[in-house]
C-alpha atoms as a PDB file:
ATOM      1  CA  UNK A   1      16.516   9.051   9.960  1.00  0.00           C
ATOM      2  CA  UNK A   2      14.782   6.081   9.657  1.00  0.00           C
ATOM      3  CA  UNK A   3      13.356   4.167  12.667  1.00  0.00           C
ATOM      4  CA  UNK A   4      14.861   0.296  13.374  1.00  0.00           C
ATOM      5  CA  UNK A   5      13.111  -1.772  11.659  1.00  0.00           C
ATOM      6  CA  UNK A   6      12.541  -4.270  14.730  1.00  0.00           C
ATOM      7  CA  UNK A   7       9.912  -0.941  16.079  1.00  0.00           C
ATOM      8  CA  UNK A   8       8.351  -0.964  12.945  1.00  0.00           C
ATOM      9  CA  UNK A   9       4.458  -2.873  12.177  1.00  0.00           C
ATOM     10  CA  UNK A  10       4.751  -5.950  10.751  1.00  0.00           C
ATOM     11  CA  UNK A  11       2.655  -5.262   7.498  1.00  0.00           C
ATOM     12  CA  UNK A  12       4.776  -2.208   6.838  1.00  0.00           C
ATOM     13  CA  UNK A  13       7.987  -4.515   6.578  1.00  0.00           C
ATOM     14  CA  UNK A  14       6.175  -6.746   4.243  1.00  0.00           C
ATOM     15  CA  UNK A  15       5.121  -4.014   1.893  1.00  0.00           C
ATOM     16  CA  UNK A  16       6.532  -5.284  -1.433  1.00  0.00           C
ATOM     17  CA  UNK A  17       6.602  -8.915  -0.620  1.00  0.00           C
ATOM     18  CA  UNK A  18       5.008 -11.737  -1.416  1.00  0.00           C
ATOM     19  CA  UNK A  19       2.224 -12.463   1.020  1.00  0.00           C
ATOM     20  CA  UNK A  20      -0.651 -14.851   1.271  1.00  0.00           C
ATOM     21  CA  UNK A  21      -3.996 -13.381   1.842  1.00  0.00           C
ATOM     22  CA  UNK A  22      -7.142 -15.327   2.953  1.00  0.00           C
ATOM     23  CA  UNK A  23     -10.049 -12.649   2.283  1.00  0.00           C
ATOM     24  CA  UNK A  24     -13.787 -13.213   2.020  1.00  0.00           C
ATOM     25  CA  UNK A  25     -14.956 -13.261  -1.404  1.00  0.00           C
ATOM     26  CA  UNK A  26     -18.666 -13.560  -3.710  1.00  0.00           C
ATOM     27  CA  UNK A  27     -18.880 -16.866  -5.133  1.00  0.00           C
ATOM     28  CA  UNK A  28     -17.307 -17.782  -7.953  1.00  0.00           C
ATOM     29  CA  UNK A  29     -19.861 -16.696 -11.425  1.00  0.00           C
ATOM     30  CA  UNK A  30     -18.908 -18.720 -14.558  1.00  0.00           C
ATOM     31  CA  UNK A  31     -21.036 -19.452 -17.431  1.00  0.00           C
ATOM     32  CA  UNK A  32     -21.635 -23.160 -16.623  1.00  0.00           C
ATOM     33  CA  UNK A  33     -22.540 -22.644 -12.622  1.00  0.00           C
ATOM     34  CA  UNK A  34     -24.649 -18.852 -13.721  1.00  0.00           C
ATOM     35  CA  UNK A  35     -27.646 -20.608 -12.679  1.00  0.00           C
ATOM     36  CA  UNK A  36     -27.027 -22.144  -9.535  1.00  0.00           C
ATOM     37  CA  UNK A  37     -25.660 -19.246  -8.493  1.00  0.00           C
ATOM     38  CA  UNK A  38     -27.176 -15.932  -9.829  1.00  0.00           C
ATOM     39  CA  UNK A  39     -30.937 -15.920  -9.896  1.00  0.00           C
ATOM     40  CA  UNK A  40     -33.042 -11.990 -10.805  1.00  0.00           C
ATOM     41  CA  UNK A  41     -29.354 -10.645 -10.217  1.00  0.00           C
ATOM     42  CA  UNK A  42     -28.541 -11.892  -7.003  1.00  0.00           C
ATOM     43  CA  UNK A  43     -26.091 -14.518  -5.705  1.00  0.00           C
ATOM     44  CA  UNK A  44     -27.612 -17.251  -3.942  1.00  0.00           C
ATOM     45  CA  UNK A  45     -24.639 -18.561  -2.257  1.00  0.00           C
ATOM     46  CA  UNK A  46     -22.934 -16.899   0.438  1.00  0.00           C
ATOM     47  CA  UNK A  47     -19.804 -15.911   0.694  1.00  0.00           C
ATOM     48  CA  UNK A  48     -16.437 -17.877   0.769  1.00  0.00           C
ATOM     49  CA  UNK A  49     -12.903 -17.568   2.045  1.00  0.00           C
ATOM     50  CA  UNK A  50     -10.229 -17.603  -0.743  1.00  0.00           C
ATOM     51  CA  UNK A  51      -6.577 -17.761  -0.106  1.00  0.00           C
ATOM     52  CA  UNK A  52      -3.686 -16.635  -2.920  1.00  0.00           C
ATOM     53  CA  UNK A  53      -0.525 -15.237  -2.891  1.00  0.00           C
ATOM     54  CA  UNK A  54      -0.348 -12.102  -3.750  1.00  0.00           C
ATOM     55  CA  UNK A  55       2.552  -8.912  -3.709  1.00  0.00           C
ATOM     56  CA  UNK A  56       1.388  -6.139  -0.768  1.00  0.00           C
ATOM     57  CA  UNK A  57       1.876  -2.828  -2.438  1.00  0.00           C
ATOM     58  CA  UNK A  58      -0.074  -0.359   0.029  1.00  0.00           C
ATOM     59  CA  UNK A  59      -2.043   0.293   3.233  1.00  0.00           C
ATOM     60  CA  UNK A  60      -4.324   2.464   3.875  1.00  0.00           C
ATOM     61  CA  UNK A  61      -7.511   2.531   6.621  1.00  0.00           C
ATOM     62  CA  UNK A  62      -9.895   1.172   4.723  1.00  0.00           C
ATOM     63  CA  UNK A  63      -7.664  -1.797   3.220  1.00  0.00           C
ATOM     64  CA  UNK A  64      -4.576  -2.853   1.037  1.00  0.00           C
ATOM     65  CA  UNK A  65      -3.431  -2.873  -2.452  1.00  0.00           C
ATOM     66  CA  UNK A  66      -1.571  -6.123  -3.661  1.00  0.00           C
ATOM     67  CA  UNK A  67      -0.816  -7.387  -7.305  1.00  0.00           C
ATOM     68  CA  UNK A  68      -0.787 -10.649  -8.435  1.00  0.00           C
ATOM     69  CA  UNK A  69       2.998 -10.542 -10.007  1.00  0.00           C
ATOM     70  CA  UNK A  70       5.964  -8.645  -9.071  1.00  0.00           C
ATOM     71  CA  UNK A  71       4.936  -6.266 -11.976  1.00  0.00           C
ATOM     72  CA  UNK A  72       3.427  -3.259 -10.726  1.00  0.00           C
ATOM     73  CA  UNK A  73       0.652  -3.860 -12.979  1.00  0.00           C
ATOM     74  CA  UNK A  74      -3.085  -5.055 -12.210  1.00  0.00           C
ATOM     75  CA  UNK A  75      -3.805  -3.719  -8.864  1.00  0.00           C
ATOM     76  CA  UNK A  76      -6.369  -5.143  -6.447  1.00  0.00           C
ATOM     77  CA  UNK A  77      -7.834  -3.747  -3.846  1.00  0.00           C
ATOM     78  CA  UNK A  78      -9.081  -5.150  -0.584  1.00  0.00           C
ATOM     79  CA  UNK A  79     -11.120  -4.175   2.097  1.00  0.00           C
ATOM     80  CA  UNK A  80     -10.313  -4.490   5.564  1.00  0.00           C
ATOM     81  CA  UNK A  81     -13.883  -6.016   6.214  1.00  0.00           C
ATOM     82  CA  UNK A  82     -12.669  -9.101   3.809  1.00  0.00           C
ATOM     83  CA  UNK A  83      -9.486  -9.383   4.982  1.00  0.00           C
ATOM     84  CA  UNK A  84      -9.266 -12.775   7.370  1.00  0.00           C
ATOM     85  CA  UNK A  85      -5.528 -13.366   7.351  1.00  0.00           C
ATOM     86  CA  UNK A  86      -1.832 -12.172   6.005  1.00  0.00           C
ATOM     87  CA  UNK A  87       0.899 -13.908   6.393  1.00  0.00           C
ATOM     88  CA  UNK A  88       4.250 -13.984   4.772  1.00  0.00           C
ATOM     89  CA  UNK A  89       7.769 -14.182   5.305  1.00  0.00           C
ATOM     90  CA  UNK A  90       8.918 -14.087   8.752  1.00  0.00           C
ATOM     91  CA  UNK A  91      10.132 -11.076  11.171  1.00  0.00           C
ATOM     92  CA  UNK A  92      13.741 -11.502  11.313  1.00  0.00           C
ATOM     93  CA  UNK A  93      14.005 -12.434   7.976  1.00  0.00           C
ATOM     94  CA  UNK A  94      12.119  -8.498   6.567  1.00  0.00           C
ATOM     95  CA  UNK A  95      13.573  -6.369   9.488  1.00  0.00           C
ATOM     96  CA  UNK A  96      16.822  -7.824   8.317  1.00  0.00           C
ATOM     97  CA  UNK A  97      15.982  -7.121   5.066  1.00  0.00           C
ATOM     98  CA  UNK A  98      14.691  -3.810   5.729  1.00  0.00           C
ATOM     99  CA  UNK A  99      17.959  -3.005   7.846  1.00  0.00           C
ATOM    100  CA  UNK A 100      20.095  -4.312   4.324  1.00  0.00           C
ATOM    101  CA  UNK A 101      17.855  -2.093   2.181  1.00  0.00           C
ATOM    102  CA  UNK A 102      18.762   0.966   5.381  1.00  0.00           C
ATOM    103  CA  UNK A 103      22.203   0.797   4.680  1.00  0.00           C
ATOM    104  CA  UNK A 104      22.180   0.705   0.900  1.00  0.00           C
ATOM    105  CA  UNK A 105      20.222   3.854   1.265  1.00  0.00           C
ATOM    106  CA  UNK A 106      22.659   5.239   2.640  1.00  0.00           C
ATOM    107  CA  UNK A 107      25.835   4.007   1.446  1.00  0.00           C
ATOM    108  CA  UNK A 108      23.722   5.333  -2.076  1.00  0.00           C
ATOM    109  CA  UNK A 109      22.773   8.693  -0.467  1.00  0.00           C
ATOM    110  CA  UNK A 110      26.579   9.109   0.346  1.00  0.00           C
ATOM    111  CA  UNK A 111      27.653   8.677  -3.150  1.00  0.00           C
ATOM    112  CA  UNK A 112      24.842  10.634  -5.021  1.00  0.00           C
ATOM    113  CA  UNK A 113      25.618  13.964  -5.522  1.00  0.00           C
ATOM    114  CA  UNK A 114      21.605  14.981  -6.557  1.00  0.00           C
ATOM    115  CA  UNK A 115      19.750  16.190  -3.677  1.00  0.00           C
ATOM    116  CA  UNK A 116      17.609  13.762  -1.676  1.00  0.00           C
ATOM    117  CA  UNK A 117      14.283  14.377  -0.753  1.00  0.00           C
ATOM    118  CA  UNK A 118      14.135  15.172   3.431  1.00  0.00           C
ATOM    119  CA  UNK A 119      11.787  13.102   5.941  1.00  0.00           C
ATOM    120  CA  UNK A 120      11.825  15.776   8.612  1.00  0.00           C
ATOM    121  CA  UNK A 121      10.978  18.469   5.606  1.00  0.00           C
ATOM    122  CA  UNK A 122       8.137  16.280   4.062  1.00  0.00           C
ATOM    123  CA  UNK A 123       6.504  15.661   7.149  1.00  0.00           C
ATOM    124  CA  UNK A 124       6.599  19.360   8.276  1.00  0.00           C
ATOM    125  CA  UNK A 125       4.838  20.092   5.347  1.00  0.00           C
ATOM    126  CA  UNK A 126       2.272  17.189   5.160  1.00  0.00           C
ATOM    127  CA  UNK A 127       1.459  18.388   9.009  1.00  0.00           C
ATOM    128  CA  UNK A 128       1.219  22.192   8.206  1.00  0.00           C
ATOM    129  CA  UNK A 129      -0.297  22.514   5.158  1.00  0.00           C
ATOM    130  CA  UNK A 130      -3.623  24.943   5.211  1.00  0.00           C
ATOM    131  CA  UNK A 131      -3.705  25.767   1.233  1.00  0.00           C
ATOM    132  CA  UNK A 132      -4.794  23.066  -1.918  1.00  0.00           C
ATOM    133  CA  UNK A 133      -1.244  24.257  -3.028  1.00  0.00           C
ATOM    134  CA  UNK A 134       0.360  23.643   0.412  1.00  0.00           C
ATOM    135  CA  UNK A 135      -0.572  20.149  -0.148  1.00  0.00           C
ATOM    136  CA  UNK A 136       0.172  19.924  -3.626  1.00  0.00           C
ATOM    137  CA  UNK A 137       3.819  20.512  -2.226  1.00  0.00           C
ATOM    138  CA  UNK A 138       3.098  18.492   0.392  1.00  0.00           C
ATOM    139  CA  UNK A 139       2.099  15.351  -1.522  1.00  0.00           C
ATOM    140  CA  UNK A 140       5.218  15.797  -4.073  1.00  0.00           C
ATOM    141  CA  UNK A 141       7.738  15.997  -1.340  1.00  0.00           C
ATOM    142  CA  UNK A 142       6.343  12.846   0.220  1.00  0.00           C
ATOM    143  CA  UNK A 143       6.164  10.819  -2.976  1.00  0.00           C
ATOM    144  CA  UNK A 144       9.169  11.731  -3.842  1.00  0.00           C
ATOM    145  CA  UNK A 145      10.510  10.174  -0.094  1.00  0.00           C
ATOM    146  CA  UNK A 146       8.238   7.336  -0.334  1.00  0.00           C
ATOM    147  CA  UNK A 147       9.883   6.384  -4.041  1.00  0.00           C
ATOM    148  CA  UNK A 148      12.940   5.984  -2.083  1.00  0.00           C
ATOM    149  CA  UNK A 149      11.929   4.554   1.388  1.00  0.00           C
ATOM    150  CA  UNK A 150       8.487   2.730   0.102  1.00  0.00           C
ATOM    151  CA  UNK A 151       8.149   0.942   3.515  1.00  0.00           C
ATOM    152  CA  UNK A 152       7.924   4.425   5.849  1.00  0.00           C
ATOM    153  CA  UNK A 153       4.773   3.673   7.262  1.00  0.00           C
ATOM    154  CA  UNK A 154       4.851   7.453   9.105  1.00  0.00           C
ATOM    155  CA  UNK A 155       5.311   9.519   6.224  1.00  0.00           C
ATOM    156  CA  UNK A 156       2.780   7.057   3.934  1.00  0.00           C
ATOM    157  CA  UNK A 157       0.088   8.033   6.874  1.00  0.00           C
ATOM    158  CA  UNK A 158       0.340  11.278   7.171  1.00  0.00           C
ATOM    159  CA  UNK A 159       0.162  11.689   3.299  1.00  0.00           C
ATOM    160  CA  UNK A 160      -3.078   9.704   3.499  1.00  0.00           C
ATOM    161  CA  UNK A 161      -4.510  11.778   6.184  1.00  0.00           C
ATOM    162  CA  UNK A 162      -3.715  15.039   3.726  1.00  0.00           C
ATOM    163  CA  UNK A 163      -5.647  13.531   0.892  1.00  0.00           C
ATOM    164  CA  UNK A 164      -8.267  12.590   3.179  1.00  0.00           C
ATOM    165  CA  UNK A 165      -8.226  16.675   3.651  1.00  0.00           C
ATOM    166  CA  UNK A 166      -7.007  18.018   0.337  1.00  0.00           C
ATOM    167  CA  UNK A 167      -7.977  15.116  -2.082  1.00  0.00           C
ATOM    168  CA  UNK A 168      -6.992  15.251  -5.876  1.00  0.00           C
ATOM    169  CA  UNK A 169      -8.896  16.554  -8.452  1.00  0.00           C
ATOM    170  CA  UNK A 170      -8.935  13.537 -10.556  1.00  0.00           C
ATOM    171  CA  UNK A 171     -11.602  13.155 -12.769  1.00  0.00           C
ATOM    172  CA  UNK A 172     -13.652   9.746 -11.109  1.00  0.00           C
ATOM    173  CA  UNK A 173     -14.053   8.390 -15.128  1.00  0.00           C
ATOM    174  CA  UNK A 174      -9.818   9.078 -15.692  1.00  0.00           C
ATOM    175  CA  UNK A 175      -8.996   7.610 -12.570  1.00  0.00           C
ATOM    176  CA  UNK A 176      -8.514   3.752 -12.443  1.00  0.00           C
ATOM    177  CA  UNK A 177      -7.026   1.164 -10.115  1.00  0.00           C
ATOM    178  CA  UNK A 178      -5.575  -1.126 -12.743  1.00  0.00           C
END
């Protein structure tokens, strides 16, 4: 089962919201400031804080994915090292939220009649798997939980601590962020 929402981390409850990010960023290259600011192939300002709103789509250990729109389109990734601030909507507001999204879960898991994927089974086998296809099965039966309950923060960590064991083999030149 779920935990409450009021234990959970506060970026995990706003993952899929809008957020505002302040993050350090290059300076700004255009074709009328090129000059002033690129000379040999190096910037000569320093860097600058930017803030913009953006939608928080995933955490990881070395940063965060956000998208500009609601569209799951035109991801961005973000270091923790540029990362200044987040902010977003408040507390109450997303563990109520989260607790609304809880119960339509399971008002919906009530009523469907398909098999839903387990927690408890997707995190024994993201915890026991020794074999690439161990974690094959592994990943599947967490992405198929996470599709459902996007904002488990437990499940989403252990499946990053498999890849960081069992990575995919995706071809670097097929793989893209956008």
């Amino acid at each position: 089962m779920d935990r409450d929402p009021a234990d959970k981390n506060l970026l995990y409850l706003m993952l899929g919201h809008q957020v505002f990010i302040e993050y350090l960023a290059g300076p700004r290259v255009t074709e009328d400031n090129f000059d002033q600011v690129v000379k040999q192939g190096e910037t000569l300002a320093g860097p600058e804080a930017r803030t913009r709103a953006y939608y928080l789509r995933g955490i990881s250990s070395q940063g965060i994915e956000v998208t500009p729109t609601e569209e799951h389109k035109n991801y961005v990734f973000i270091s923790w090292g540029a990362v200044l601030r987040i902010w977003g909507p408040d507390r109450l507001e997303l563990e109520y939220a989260e607790r609304e999204a809880m119960e339509q879960n399971q008002q919906h898991d009530t009523e469907d009649t398909a098999p839903q994927p387990d927690r408890q089974e997707a995190m024994d086998l993201l915890a026991n798997a020794e074999t690439p296809s161990e974690a094959a099965a592994a990943k599947v039966a967490a992405d198929s939980w996470l599709l459902i309950h996007p904002s488990d923060g437990d499940v989403r960590m252990a499946r990053e601590q498999l890849e960081d064991r069992f990575p995919d083999d995706t071809d670097p030149e097929e793989a893209s962020l956008t």
